[in-house]
PDB file of N, CA and C in Angstrom:
ATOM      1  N   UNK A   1      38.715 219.847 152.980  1.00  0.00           N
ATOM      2  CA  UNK A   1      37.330 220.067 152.647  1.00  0.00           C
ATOM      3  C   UNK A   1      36.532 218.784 152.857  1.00  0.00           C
ATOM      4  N   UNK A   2      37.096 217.673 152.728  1.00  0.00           N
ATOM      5  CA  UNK A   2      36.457 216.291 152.708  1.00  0.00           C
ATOM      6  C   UNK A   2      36.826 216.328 154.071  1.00  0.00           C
ATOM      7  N   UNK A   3      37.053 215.983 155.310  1.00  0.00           N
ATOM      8  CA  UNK A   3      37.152 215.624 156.222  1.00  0.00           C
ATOM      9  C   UNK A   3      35.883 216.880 156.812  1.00  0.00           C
ATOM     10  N   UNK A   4      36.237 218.049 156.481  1.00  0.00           N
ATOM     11  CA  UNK A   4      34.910 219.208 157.449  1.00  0.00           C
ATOM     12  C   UNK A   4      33.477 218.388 156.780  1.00  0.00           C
ATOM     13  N   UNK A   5      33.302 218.384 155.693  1.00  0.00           N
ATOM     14  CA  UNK A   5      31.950 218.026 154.940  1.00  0.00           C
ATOM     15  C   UNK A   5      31.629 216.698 155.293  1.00  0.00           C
ATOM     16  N   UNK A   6      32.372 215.420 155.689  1.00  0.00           N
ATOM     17  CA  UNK A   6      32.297 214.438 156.210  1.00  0.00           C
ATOM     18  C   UNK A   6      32.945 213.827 157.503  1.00  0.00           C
ATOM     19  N   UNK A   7      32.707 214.174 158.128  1.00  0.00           N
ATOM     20  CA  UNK A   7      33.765 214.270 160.033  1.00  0.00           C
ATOM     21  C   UNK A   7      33.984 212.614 160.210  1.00  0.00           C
ATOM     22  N   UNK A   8      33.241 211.731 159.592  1.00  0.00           N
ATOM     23  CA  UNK A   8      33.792 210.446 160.076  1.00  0.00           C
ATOM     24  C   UNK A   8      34.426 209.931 158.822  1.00  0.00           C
ATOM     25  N   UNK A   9      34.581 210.831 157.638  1.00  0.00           N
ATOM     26  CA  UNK A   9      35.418 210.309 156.602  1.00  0.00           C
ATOM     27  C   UNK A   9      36.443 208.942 157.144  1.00  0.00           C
ATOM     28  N   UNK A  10      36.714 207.898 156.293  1.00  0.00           N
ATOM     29  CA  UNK A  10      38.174 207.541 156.336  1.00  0.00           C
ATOM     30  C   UNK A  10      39.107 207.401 154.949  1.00  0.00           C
ATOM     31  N   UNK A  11      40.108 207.715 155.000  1.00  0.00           N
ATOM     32  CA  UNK A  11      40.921 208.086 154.182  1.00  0.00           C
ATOM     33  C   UNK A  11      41.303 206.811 153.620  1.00  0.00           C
ATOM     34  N   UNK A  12      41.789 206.608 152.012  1.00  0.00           N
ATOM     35  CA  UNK A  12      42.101 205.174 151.751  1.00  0.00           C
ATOM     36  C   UNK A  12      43.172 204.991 150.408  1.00  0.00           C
ATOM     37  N   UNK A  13      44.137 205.120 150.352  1.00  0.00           N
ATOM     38  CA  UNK A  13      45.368 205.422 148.770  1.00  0.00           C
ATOM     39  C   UNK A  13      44.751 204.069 148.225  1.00  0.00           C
ATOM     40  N   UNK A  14      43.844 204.114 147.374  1.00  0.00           N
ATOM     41  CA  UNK A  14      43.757 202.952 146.278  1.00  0.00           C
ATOM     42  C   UNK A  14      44.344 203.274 145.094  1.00  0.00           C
ATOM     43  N   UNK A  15      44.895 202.487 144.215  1.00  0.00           N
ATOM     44  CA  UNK A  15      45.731 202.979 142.993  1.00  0.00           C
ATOM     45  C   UNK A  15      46.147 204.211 142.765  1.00  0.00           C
ATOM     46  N   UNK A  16      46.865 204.461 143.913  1.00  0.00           N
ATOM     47  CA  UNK A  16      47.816 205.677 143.790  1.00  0.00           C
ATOM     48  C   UNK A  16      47.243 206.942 144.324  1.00  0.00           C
ATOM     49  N   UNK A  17      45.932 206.763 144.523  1.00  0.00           N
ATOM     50  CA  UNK A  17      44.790 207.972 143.878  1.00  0.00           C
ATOM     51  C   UNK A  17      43.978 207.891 145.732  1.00  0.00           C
ATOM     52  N   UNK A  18      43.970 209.002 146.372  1.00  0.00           N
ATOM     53  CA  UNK A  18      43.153 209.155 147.677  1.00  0.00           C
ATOM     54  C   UNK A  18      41.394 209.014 147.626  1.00  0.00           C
ATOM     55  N   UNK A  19      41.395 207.936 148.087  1.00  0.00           N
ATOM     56  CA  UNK A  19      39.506 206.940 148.022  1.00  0.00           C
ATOM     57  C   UNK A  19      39.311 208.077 149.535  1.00  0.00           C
ATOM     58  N   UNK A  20      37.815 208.414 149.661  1.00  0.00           N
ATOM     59  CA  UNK A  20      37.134 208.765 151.137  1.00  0.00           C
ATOM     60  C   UNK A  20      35.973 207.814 151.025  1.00  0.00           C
ATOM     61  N   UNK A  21      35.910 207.164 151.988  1.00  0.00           N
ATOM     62  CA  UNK A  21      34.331 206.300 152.241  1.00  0.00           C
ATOM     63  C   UNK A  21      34.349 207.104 153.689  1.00  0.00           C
ATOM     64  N   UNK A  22      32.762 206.597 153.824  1.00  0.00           N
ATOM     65  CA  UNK A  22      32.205 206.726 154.925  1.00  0.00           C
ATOM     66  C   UNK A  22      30.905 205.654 154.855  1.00  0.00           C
ATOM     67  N   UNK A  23      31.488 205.048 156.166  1.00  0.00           N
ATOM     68  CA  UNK A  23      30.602 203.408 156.689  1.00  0.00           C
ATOM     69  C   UNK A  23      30.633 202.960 155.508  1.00  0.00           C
ATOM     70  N   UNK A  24      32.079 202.412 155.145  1.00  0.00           N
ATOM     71  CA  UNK A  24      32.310 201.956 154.396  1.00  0.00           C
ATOM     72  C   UNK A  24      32.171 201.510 152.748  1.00  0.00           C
ATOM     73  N   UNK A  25      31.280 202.654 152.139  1.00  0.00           N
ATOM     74  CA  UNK A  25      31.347 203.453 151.174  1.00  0.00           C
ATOM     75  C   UNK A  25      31.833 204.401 150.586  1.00  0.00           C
ATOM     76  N   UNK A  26      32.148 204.020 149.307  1.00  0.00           N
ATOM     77  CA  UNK A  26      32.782 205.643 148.913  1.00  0.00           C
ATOM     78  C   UNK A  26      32.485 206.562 148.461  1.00  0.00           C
ATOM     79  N   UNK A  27      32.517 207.848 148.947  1.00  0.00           N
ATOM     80  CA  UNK A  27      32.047 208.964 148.862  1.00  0.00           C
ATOM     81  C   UNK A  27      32.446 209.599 147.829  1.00  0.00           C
ATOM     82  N   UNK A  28      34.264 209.754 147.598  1.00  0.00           N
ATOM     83  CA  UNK A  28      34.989 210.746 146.890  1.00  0.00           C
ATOM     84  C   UNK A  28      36.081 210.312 146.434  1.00  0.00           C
ATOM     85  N   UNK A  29      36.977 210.686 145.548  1.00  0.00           N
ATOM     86  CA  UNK A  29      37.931 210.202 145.075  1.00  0.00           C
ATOM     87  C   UNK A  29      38.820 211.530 144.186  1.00  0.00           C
ATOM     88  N   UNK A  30      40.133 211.270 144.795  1.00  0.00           N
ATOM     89  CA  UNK A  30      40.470 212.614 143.607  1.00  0.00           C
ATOM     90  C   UNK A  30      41.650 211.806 142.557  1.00  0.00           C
ATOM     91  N   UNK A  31      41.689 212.557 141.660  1.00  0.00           N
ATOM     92  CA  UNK A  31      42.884 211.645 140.618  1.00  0.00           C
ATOM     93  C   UNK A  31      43.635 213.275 139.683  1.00  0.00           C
ATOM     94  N   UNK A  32      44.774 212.957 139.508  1.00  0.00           N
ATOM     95  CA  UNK A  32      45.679 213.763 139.342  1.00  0.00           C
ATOM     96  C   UNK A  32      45.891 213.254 138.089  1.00  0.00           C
ATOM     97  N   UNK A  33      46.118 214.482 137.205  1.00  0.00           N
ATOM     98  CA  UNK A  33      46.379 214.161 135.331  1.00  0.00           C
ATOM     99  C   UNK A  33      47.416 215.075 134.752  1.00  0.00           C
ATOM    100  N   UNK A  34      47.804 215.208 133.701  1.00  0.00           N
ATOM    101  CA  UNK A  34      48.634 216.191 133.417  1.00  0.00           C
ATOM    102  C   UNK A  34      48.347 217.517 133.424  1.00  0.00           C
ATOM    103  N   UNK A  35      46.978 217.569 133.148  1.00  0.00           N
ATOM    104  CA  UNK A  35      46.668 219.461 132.964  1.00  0.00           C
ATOM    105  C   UNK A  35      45.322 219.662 134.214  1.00  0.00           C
ATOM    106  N   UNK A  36      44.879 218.856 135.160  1.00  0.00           N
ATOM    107  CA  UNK A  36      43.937 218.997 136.099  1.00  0.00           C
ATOM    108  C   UNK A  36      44.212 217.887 137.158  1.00  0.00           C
ATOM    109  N   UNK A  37      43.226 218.585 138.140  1.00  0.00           N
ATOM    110  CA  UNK A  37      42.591 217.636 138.972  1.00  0.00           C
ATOM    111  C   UNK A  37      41.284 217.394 139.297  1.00  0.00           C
ATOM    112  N   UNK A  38      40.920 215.979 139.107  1.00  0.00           N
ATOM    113  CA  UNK A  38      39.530 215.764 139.173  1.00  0.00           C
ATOM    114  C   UNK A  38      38.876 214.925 140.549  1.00  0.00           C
ATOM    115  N   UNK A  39      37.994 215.998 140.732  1.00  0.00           N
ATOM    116  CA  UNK A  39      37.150 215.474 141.983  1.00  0.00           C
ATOM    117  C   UNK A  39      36.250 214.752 141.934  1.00  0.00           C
ATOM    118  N   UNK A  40      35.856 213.515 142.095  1.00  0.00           N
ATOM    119  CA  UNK A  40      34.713 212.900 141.722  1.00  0.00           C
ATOM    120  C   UNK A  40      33.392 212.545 142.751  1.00  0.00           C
ATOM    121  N   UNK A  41      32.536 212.603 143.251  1.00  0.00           N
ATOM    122  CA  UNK A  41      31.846 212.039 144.367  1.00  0.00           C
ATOM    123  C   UNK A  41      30.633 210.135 143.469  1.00  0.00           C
ATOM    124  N   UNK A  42      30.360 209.945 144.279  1.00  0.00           N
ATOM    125  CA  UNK A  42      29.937 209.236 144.082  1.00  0.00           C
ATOM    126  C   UNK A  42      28.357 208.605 144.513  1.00  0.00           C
ATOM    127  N   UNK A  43      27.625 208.024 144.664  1.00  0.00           N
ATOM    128  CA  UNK A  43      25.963 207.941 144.739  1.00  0.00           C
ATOM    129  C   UNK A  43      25.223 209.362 143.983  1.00  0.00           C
ATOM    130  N   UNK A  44      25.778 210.150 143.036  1.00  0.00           N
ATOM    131  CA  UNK A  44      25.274 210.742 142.794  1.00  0.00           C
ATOM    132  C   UNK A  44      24.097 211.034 141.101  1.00  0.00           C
ATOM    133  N   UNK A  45      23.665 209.907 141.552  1.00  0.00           N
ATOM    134  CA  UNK A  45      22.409 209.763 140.481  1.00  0.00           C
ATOM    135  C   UNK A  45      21.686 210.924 140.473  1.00  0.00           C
ATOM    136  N   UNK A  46      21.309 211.489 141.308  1.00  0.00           N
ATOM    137  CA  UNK A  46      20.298 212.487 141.572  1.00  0.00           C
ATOM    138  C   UNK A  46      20.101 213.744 141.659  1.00  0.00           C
ATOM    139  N   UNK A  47      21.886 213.630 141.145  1.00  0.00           N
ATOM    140  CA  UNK A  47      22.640 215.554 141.416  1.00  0.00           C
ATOM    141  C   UNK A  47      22.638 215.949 139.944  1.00  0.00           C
ATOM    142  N   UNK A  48      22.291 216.992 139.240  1.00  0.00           N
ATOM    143  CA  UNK A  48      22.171 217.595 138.137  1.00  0.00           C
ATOM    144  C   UNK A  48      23.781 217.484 137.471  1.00  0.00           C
ATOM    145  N   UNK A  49      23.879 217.182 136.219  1.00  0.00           N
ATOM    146  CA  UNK A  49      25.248 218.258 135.889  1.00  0.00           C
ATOM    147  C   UNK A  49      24.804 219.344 135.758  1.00  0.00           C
ATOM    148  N   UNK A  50      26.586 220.113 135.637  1.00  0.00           N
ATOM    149  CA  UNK A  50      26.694 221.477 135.730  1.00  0.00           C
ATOM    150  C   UNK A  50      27.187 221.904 134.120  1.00  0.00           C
ATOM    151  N   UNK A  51      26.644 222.157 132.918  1.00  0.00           N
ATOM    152  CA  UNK A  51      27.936 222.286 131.958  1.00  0.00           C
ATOM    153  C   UNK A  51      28.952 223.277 132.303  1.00  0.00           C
ATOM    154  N   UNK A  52      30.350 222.530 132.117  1.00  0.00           N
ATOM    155  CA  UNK A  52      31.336 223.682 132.126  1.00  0.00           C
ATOM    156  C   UNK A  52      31.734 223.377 133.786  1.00  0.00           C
ATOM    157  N   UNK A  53      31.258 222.731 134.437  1.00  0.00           N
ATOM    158  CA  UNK A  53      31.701 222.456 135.994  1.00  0.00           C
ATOM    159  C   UNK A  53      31.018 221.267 136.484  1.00  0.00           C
ATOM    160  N   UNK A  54      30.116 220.210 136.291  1.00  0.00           N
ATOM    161  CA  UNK A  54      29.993 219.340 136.893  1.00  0.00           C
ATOM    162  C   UNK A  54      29.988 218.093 135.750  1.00  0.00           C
ATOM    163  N   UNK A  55      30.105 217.028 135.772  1.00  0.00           N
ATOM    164  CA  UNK A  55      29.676 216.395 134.257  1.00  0.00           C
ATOM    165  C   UNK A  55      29.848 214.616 134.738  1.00  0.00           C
ATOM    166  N   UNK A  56      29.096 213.963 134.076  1.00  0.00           N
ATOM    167  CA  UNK A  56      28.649 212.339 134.650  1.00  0.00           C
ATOM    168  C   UNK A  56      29.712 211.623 134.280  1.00  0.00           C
ATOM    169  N   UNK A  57      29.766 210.676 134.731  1.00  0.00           N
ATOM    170  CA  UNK A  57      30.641 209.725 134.441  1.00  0.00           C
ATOM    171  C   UNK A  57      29.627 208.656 134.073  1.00  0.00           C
ATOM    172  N   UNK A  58      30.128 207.789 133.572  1.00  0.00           N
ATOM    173  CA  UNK A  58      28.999 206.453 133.318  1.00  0.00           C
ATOM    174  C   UNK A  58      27.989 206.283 132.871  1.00  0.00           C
ATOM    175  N   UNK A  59      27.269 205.467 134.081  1.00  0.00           N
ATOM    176  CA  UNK A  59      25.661 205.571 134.150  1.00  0.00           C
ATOM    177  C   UNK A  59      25.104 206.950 134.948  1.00  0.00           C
ATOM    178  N   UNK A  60      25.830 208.049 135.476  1.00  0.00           N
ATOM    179  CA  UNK A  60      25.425 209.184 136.333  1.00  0.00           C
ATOM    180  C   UNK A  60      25.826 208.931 137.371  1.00  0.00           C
ATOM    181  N   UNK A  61      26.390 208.111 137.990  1.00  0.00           N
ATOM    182  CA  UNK A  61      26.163 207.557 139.226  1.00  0.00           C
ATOM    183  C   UNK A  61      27.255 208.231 140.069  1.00  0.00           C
ATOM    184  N   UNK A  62      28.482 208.711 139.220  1.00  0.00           N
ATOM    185  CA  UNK A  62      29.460 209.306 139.792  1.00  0.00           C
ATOM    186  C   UNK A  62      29.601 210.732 138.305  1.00  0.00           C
ATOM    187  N   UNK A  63      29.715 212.006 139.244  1.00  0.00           N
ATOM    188  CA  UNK A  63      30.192 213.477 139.092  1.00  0.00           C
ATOM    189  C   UNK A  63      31.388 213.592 139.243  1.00  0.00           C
ATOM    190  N   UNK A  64      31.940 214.205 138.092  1.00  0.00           N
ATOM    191  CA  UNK A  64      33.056 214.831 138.224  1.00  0.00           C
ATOM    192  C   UNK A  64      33.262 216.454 137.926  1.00  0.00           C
ATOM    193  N   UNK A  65      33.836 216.966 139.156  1.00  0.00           N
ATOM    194  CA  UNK A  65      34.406 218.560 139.009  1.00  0.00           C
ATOM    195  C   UNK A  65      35.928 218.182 138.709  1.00  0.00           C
ATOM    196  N   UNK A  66      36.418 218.913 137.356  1.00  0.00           N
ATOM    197  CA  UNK A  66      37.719 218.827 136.832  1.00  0.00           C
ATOM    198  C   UNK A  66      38.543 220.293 137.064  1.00  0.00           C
ATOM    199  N   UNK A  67      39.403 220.192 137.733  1.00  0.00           N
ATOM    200  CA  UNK A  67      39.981 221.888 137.870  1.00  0.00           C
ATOM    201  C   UNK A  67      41.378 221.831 137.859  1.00  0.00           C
ATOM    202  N   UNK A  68      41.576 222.909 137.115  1.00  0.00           N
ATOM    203  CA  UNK A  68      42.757 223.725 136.095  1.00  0.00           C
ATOM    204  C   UNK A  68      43.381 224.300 137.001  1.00  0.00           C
ATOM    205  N   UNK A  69      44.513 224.475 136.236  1.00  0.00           N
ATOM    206  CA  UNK A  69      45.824 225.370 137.401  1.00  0.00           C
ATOM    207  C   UNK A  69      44.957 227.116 137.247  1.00  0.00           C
ATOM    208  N   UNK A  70      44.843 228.218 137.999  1.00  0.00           N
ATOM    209  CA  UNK A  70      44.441 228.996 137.510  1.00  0.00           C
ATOM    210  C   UNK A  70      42.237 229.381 137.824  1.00  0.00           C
ATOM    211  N   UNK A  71      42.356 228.566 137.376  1.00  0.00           N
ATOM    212  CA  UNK A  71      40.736 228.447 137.469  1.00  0.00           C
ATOM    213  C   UNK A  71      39.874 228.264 138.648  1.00  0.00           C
ATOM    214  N   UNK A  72      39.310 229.519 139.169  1.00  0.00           N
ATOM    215  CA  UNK A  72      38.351 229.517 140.143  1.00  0.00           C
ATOM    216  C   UNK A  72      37.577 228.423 140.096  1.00  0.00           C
ATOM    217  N   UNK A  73      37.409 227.894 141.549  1.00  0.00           N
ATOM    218  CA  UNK A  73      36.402 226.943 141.911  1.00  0.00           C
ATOM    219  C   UNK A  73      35.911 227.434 143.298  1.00  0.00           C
ATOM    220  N   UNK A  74      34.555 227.289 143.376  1.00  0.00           N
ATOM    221  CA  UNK A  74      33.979 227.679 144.826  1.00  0.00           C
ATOM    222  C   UNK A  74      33.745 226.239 145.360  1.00  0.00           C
ATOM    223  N   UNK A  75      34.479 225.963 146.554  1.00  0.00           N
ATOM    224  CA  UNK A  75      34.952 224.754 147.257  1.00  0.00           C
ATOM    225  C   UNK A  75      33.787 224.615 147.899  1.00  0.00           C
ATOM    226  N   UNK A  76      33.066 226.200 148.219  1.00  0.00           N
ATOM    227  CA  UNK A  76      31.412 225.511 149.038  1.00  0.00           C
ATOM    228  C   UNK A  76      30.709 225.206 148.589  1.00  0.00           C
ATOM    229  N   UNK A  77      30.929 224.979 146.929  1.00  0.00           N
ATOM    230  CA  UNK A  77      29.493 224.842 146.203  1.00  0.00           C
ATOM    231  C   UNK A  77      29.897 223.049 145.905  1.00  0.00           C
ATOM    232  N   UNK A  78      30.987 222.680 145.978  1.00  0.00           N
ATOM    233  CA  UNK A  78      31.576 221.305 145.513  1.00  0.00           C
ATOM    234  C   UNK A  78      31.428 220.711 146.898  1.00  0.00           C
ATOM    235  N   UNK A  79      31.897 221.362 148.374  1.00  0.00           N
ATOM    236  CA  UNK A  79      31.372 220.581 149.644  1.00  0.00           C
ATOM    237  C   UNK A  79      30.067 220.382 149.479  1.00  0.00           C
ATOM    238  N   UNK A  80      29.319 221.545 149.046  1.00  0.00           N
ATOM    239  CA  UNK A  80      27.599 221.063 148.931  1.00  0.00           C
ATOM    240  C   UNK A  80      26.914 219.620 148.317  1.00  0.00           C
ATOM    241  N   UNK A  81      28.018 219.863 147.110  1.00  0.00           N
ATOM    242  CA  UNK A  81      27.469 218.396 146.380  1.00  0.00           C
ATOM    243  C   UNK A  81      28.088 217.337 147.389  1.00  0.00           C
ATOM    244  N   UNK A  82      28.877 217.212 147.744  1.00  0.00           N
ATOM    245  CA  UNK A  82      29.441 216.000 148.473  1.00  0.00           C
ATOM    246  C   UNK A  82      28.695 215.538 149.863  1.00  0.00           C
ATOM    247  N   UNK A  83      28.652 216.852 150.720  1.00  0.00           N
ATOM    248  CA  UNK A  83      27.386 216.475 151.193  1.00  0.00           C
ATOM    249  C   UNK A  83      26.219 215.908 151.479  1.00  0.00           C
ATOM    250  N   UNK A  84      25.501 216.281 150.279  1.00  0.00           N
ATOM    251  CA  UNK A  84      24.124 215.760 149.013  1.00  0.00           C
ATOM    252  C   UNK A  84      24.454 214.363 149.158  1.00  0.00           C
ATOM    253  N   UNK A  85      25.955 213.963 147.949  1.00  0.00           N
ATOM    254  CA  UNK A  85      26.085 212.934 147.708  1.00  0.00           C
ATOM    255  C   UNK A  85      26.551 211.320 149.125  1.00  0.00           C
ATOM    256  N   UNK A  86      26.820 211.922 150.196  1.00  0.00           N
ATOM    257  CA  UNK A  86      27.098 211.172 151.486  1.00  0.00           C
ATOM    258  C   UNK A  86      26.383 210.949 152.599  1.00  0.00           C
ATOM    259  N   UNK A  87      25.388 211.927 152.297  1.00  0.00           N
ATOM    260  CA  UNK A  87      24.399 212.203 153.344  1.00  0.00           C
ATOM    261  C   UNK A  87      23.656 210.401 153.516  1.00  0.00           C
ATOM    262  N   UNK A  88      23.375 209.848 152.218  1.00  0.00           N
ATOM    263  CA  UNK A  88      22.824 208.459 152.541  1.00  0.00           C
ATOM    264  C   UNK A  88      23.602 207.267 152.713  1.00  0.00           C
ATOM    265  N   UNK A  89      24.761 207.571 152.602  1.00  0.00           N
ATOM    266  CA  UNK A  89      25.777 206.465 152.441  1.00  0.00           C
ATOM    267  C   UNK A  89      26.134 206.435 154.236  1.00  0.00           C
TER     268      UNK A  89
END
């Protein structure tokens, strides 16, 4: 999904955990936990949370979608944000 939504992605294992920049920023990051996986994008000051599906980290600056074994996620609505969020980077 990260490579279609970003075609010049590059891929990067920082602490264990798969970094995507593009022109040398980072876009995305996923991290693996005991009961999920969380998708995070990043420059995203400007993207709404979602309760219950999108939610801030920090200062806002980075979103996280957290998803459950089981639990529907629409992957075009999460490429959308990433999108959003890479389009200036």
């Amino acid at each position: 999904m990260v490579g279609q939504t970003i075609p010049a992605v590059e891929e990067r294992l920082q602490y264990g955990k798969p970094h995507y920049l593009k022109n040398g920023h980072y876009a995305a990051v996923i991290a693996v936990a005991k009961d999920k996986v969380s998708f995070m994008v990043f420059n995203a000051t400007d993207v709404p949370e979602v309760k219950g599906f999108l939610r801030a980290m920090g200062n806002g600056e980075r979103k996280v979608v957290d998803i459950r074994e089981g639990q529907h996620v629409d992957y075009g609505v999460v490429a959308g944000i990433l999108e959003e969020t890479a389009t200036a980077l």
